[in-house]
Protein backbone atom coordinates (compact mmCIF):
# COMPACT_ATOMS: atom_id res chain seq x y z
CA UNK A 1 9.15 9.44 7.81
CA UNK A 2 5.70 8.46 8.84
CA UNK A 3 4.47 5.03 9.04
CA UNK A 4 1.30 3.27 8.43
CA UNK A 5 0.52 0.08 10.25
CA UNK A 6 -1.21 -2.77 8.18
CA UNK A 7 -4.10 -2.61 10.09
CA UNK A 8 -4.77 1.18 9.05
CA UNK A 9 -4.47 0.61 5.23
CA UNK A 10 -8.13 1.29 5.01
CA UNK A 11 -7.51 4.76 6.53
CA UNK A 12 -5.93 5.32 3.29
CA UNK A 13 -9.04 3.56 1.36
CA UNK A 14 -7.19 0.58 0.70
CA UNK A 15 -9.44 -2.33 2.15
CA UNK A 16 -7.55 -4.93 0.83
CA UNK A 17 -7.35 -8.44 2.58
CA UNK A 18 -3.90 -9.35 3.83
CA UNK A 19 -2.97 -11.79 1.71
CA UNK A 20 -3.92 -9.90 -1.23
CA UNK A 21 -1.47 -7.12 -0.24
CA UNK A 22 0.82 -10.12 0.34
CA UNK A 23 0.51 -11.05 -3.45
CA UNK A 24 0.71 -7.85 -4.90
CA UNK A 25 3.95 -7.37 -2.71
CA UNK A 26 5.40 -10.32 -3.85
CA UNK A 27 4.22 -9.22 -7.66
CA UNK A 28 5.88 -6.27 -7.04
CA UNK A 29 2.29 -4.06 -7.06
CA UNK A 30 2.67 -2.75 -3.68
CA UNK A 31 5.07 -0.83 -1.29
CA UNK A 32 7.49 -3.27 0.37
CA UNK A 33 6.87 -2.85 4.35
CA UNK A 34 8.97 -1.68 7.20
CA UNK A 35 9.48 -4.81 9.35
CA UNK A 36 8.98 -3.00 13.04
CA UNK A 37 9.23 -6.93 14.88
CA UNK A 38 8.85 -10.43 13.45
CA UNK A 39 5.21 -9.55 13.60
CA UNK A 40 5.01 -5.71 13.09
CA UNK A 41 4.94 -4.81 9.69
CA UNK A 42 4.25 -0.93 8.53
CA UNK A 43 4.01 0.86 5.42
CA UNK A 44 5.86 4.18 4.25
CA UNK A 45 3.28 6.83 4.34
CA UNK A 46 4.49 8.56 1.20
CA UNK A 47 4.97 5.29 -0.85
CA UNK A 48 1.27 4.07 0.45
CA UNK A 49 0.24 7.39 -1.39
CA UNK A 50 2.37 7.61 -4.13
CA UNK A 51 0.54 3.97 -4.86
CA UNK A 52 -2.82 5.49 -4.38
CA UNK A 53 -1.83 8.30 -6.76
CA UNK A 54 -0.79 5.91 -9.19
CA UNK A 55 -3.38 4.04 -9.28
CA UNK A 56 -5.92 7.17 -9.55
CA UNK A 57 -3.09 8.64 -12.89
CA UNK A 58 -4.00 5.24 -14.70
CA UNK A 59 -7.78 5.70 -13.94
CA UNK A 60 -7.54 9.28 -15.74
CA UNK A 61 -5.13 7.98 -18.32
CA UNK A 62 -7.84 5.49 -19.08
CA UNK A 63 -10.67 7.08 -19.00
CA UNK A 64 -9.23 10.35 -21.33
């Protein structure tokens, strides 16, 4: 299960600030992460683009 650091969100075109992803978290809007130290947090690579997904479905569901 591949992991995503924080700092290589953007790889995945989310360019988000950290404390938005730290609101949408806590809203519930965004992958939980995988605590790697007290410090270290990483993202689930599949859940990181089953978000992007979603968010690309609503676009299209929108826009039909």
């Amino acid at each position: 299960m591949p992991l995503i650091p924080l700092h290589e969100l953007p790889t995945k075109g989310i360019n988000y600030s950290r404390n938005y992803i730290d609101r949408l978290i806590k809203d519930g809007k965004f992958p939980k992460p995988v605590f790697l130290s007290p410090r270290r947090r990483a993202f689930i690579e599949s859940e990181i683009d089953a978000w992007v997904k979603a968010r690309v479905d609503l676009r299209d569901k929108v826009a039909a």
